[in-house]
PDB file of N, CA and C in Angstrom:
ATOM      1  N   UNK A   1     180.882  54.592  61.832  1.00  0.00           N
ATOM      2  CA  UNK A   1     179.444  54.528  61.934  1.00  0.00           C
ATOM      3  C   UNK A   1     179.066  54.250  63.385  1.00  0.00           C
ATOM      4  N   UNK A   2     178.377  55.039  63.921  1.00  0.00           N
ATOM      5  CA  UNK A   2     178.319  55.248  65.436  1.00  0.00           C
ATOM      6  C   UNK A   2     176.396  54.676  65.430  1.00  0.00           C
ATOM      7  N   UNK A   3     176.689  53.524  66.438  1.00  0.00           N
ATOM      8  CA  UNK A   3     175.057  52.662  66.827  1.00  0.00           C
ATOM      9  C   UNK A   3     174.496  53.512  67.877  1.00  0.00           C
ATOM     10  N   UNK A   4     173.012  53.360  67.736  1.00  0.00           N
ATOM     11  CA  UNK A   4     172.740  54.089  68.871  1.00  0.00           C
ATOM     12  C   UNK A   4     171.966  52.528  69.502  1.00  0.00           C
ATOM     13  N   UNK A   5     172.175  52.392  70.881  1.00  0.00           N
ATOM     14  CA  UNK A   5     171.958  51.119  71.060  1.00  0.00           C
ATOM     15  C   UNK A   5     170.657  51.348  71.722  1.00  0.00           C
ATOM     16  N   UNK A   6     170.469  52.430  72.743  1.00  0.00           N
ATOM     17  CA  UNK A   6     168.843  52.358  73.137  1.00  0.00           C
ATOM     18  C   UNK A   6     168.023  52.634  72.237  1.00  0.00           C
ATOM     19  N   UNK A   7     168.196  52.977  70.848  1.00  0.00           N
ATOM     20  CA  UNK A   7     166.948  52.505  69.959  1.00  0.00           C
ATOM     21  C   UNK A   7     166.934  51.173  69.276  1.00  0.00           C
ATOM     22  N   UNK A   8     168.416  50.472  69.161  1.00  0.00           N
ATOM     23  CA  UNK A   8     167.932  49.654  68.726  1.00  0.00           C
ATOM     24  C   UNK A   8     167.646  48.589  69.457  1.00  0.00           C
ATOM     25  N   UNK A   9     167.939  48.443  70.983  1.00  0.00           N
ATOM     26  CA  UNK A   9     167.958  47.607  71.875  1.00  0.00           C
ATOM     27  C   UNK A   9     165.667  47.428  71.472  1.00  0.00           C
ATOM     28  N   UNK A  10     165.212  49.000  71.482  1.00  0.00           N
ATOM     29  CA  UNK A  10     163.640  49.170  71.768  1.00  0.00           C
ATOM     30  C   UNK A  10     162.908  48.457  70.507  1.00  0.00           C
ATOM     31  N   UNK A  11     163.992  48.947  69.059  1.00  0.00           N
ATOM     32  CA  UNK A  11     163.423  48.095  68.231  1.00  0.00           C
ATOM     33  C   UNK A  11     163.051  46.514  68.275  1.00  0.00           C
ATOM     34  N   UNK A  12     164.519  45.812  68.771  1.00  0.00           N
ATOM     35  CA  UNK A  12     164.150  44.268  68.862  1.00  0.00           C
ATOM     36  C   UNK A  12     163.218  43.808  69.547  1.00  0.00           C
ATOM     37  N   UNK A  13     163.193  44.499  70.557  1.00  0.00           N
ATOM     38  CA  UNK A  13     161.909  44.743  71.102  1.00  0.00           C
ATOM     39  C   UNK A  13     160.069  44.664  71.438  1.00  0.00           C
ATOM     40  N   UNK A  14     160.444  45.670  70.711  1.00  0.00           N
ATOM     41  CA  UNK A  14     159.075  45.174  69.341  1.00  0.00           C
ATOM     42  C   UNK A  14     158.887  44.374  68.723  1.00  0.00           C
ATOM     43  N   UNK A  15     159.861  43.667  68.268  1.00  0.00           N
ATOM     44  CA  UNK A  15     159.865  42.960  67.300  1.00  0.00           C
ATOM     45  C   UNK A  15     159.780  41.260  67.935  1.00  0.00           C
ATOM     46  N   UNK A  16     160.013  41.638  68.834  1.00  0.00           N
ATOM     47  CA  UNK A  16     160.061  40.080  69.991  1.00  0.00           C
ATOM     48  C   UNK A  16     158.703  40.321  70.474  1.00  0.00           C
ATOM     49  N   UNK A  17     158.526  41.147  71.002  1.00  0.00           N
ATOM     50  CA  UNK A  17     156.851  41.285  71.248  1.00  0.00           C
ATOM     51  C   UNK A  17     155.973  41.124  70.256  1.00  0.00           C
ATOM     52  N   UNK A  18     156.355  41.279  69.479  1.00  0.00           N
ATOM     53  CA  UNK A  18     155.010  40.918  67.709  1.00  0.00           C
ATOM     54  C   UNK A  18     155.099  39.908  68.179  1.00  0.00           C
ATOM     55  N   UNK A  19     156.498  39.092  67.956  1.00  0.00           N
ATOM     56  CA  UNK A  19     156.817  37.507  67.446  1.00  0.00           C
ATOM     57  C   UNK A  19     156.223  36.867  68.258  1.00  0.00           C
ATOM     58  N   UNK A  20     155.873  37.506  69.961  1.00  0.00           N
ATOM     59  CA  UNK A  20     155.392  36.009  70.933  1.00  0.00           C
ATOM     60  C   UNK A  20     154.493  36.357  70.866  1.00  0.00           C
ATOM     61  N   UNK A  21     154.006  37.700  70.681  1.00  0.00           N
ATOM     62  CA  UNK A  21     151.993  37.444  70.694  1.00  0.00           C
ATOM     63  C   UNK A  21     151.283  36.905  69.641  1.00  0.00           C
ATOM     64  N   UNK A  22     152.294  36.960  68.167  1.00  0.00           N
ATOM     65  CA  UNK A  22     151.465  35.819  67.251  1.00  0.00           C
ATOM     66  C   UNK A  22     151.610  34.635  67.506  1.00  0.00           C
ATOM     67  N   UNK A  23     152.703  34.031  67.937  1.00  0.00           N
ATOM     68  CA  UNK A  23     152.920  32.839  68.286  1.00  0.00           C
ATOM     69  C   UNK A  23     151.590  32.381  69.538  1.00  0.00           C
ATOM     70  N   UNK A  24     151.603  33.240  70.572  1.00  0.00           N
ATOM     71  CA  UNK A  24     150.373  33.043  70.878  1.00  0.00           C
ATOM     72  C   UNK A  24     148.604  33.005  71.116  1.00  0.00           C
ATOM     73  N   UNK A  25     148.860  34.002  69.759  1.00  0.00           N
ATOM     74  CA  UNK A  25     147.365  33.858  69.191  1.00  0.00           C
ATOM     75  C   UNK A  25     146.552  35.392  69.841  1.00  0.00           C
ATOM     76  N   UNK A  26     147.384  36.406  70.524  1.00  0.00           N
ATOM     77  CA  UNK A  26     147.001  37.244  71.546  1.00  0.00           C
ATOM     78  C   UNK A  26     147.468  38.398  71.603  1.00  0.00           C
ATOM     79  N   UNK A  27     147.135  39.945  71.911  1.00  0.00           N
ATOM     80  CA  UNK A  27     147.929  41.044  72.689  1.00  0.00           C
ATOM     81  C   UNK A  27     147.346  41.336  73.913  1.00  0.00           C
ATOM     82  N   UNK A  28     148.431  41.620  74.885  1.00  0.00           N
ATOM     83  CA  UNK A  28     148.322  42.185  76.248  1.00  0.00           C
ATOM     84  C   UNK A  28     147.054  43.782  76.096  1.00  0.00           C
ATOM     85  N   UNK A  29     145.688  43.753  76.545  1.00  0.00           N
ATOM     86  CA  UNK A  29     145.024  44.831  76.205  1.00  0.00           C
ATOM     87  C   UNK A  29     145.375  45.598  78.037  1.00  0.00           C
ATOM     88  N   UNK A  30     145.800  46.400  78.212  1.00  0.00           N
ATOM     89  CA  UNK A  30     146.002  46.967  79.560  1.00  0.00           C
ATOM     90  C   UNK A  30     144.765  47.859  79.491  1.00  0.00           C
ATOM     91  N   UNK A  31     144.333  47.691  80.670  1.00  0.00           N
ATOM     92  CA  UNK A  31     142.611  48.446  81.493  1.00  0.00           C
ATOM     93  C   UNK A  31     143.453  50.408  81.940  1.00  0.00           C
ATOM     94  N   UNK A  32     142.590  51.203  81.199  1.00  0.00           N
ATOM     95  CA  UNK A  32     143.303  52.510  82.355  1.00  0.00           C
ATOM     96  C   UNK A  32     143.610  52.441  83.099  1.00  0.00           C
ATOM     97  N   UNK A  33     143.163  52.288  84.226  1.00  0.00           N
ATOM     98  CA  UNK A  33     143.167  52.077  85.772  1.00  0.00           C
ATOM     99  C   UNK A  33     144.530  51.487  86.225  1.00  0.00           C
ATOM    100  N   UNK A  34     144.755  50.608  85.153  1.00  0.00           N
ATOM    101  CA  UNK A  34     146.204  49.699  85.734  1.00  0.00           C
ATOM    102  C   UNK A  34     145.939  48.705  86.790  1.00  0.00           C
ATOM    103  N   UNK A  35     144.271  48.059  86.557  1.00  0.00           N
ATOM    104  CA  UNK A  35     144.469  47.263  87.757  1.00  0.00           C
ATOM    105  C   UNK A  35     143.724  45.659  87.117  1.00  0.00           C
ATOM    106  N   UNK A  36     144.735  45.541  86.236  1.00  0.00           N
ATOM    107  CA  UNK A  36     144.706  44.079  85.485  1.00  0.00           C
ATOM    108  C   UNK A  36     144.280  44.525  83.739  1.00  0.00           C
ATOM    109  N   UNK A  37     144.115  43.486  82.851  1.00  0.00           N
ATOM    110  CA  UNK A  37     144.190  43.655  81.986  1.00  0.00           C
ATOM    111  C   UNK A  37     143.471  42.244  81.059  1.00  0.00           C
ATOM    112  N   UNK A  38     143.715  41.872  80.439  1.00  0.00           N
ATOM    113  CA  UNK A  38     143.172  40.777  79.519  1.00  0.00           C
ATOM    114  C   UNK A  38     144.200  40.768  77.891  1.00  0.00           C
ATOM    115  N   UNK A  39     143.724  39.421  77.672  1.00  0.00           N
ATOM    116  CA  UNK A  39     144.703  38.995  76.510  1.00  0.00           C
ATOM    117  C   UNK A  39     143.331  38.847  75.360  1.00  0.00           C
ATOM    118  N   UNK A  40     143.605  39.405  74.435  1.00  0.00           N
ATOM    119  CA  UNK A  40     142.729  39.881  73.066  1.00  0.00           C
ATOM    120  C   UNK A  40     142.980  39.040  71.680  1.00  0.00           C
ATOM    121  N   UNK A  41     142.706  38.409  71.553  1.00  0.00           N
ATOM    122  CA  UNK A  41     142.822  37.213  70.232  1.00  0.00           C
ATOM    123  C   UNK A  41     141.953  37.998  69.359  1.00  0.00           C
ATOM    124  N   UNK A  42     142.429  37.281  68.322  1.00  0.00           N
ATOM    125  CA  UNK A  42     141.411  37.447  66.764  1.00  0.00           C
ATOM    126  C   UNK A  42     140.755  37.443  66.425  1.00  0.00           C
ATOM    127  N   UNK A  43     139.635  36.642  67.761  1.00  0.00           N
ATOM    128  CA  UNK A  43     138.603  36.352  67.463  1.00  0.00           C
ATOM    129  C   UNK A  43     137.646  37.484  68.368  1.00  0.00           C
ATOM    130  N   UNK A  44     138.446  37.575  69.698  1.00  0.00           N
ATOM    131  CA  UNK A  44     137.600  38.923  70.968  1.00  0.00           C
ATOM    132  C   UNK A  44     137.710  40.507  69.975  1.00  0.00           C
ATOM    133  N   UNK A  45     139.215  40.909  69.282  1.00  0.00           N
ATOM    134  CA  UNK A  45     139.095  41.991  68.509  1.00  0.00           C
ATOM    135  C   UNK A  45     139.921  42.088  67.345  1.00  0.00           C
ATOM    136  N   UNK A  46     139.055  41.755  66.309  1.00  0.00           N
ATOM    137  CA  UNK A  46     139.995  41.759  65.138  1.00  0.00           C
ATOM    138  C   UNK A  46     140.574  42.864  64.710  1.00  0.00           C
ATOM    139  N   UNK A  47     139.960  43.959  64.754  1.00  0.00           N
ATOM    140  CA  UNK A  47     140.312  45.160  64.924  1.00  0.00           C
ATOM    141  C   UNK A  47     141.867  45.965  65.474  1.00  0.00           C
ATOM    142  N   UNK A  48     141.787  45.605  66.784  1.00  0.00           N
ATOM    143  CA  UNK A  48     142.695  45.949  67.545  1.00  0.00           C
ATOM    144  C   UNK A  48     143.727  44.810  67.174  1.00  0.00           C
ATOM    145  N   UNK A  49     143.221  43.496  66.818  1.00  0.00           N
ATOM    146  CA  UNK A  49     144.606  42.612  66.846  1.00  0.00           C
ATOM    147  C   UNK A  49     145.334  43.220  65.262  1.00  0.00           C
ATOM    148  N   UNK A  50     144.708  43.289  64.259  1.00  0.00           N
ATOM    149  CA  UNK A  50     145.660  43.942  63.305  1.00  0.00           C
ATOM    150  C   UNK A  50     145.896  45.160  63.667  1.00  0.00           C
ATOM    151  N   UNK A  51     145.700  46.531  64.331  1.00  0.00           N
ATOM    152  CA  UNK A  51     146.305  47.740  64.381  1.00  0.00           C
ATOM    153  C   UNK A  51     147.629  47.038  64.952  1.00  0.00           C
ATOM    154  N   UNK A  52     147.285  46.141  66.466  1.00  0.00           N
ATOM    155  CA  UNK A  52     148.699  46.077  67.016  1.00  0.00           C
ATOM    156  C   UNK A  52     149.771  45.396  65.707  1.00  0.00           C
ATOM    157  N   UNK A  53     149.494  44.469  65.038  1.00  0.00           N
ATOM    158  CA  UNK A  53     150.719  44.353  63.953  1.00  0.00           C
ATOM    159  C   UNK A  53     151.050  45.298  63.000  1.00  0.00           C
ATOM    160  N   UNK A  54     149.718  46.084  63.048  1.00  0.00           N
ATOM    161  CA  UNK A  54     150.749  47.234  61.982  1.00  0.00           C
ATOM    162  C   UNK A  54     151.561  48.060  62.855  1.00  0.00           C
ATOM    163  N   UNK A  55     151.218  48.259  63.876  1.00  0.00           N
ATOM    164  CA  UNK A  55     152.087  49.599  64.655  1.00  0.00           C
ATOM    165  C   UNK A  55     153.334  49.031  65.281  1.00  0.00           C
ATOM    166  N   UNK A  56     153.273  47.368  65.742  1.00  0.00           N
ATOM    167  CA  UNK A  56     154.826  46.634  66.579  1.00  0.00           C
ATOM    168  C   UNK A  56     155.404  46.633  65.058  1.00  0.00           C
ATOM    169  N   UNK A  57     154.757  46.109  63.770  1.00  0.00           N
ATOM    170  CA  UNK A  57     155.119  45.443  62.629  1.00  0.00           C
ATOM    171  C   UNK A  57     155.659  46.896  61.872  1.00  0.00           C
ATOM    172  N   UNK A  58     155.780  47.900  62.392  1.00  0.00           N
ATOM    173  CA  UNK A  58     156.207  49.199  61.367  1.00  0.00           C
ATOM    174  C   UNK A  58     157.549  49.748  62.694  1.00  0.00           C
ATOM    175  N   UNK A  59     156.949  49.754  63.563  1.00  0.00           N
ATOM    176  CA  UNK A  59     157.934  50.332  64.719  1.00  0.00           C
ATOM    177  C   UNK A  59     158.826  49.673  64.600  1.00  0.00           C
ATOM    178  N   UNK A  60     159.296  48.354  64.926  1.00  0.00           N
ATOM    179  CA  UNK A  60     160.203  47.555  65.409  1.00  0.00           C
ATOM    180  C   UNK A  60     161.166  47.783  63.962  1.00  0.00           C
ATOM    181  N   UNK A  61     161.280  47.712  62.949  1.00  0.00           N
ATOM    182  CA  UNK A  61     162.194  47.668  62.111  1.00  0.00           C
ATOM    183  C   UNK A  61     162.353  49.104  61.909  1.00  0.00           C
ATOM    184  N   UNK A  62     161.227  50.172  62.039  1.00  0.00           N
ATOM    185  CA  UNK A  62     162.171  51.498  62.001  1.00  0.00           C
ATOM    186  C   UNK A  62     162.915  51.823  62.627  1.00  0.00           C
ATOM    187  N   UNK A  63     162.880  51.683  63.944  1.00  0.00           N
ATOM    188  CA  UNK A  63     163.331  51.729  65.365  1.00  0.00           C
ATOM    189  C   UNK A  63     165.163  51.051  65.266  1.00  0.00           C
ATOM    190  N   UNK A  64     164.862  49.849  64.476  1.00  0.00           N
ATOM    191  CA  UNK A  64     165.957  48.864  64.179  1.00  0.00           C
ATOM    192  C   UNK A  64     167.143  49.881  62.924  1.00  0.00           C
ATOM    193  N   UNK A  65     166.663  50.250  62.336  1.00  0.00           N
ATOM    194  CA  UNK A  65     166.842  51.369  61.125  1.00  0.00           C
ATOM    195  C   UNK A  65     167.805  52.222  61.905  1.00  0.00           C
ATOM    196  N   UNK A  66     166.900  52.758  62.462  1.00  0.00           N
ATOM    197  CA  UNK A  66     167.393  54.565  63.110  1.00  0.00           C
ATOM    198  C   UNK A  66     168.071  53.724  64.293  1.00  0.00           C
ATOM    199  N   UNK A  67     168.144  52.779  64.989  1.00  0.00           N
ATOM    200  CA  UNK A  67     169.876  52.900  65.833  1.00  0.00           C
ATOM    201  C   UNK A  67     170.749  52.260  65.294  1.00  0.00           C
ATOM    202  N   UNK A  68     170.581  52.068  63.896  1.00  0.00           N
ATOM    203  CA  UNK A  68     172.185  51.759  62.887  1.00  0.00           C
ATOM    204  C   UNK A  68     172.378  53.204  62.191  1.00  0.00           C
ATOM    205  N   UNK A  69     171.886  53.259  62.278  1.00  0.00           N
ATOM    206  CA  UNK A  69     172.011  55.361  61.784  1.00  0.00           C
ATOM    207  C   UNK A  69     171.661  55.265  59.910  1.00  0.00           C
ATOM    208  N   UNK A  70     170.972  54.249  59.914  1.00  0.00           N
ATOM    209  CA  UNK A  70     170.609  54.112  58.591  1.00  0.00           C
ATOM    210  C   UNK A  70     169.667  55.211  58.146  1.00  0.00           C
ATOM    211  N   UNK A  71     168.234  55.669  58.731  1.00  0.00           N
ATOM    212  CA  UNK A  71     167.332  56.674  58.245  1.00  0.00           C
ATOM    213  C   UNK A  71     168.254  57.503  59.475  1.00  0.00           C
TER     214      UNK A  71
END
């Protein structure tokens, strides 16, 4: 059974990134421009703060999946 490690290295990834932005109450919102950004709580966009857990919260374990060659 052959790992593929740059996906699953990207999954944990994700999955470390969920874990510290709930822990801190926040996601990193990056500006187009690329010239700074702001941190988005639950309360600035509830909206955007649940898309980001469904999309780190679905990625990170598929991601984890597909470099054990499971899917």
């Amino acid at each position: 059974m052959e790992i593929n490690y740059e996906t699953l290295i990207a999954g944990i990834g994700c999955l470390t990134y969920l874990v510290t932005c709930l822990i801190r109450g926040a996601f990193w919102k990056q500006n187009w421009t690329n010239k700074g950004g702001q941190w988005v709580s639950r309360e600035d966009g509830p909206i955007f703060y649940i898309i980001m857990i469904l999309l780190f919260g679905a990625l990170g374990p598929f991601l984890i999946l597909e470099g054990l060659n499971i899917i």
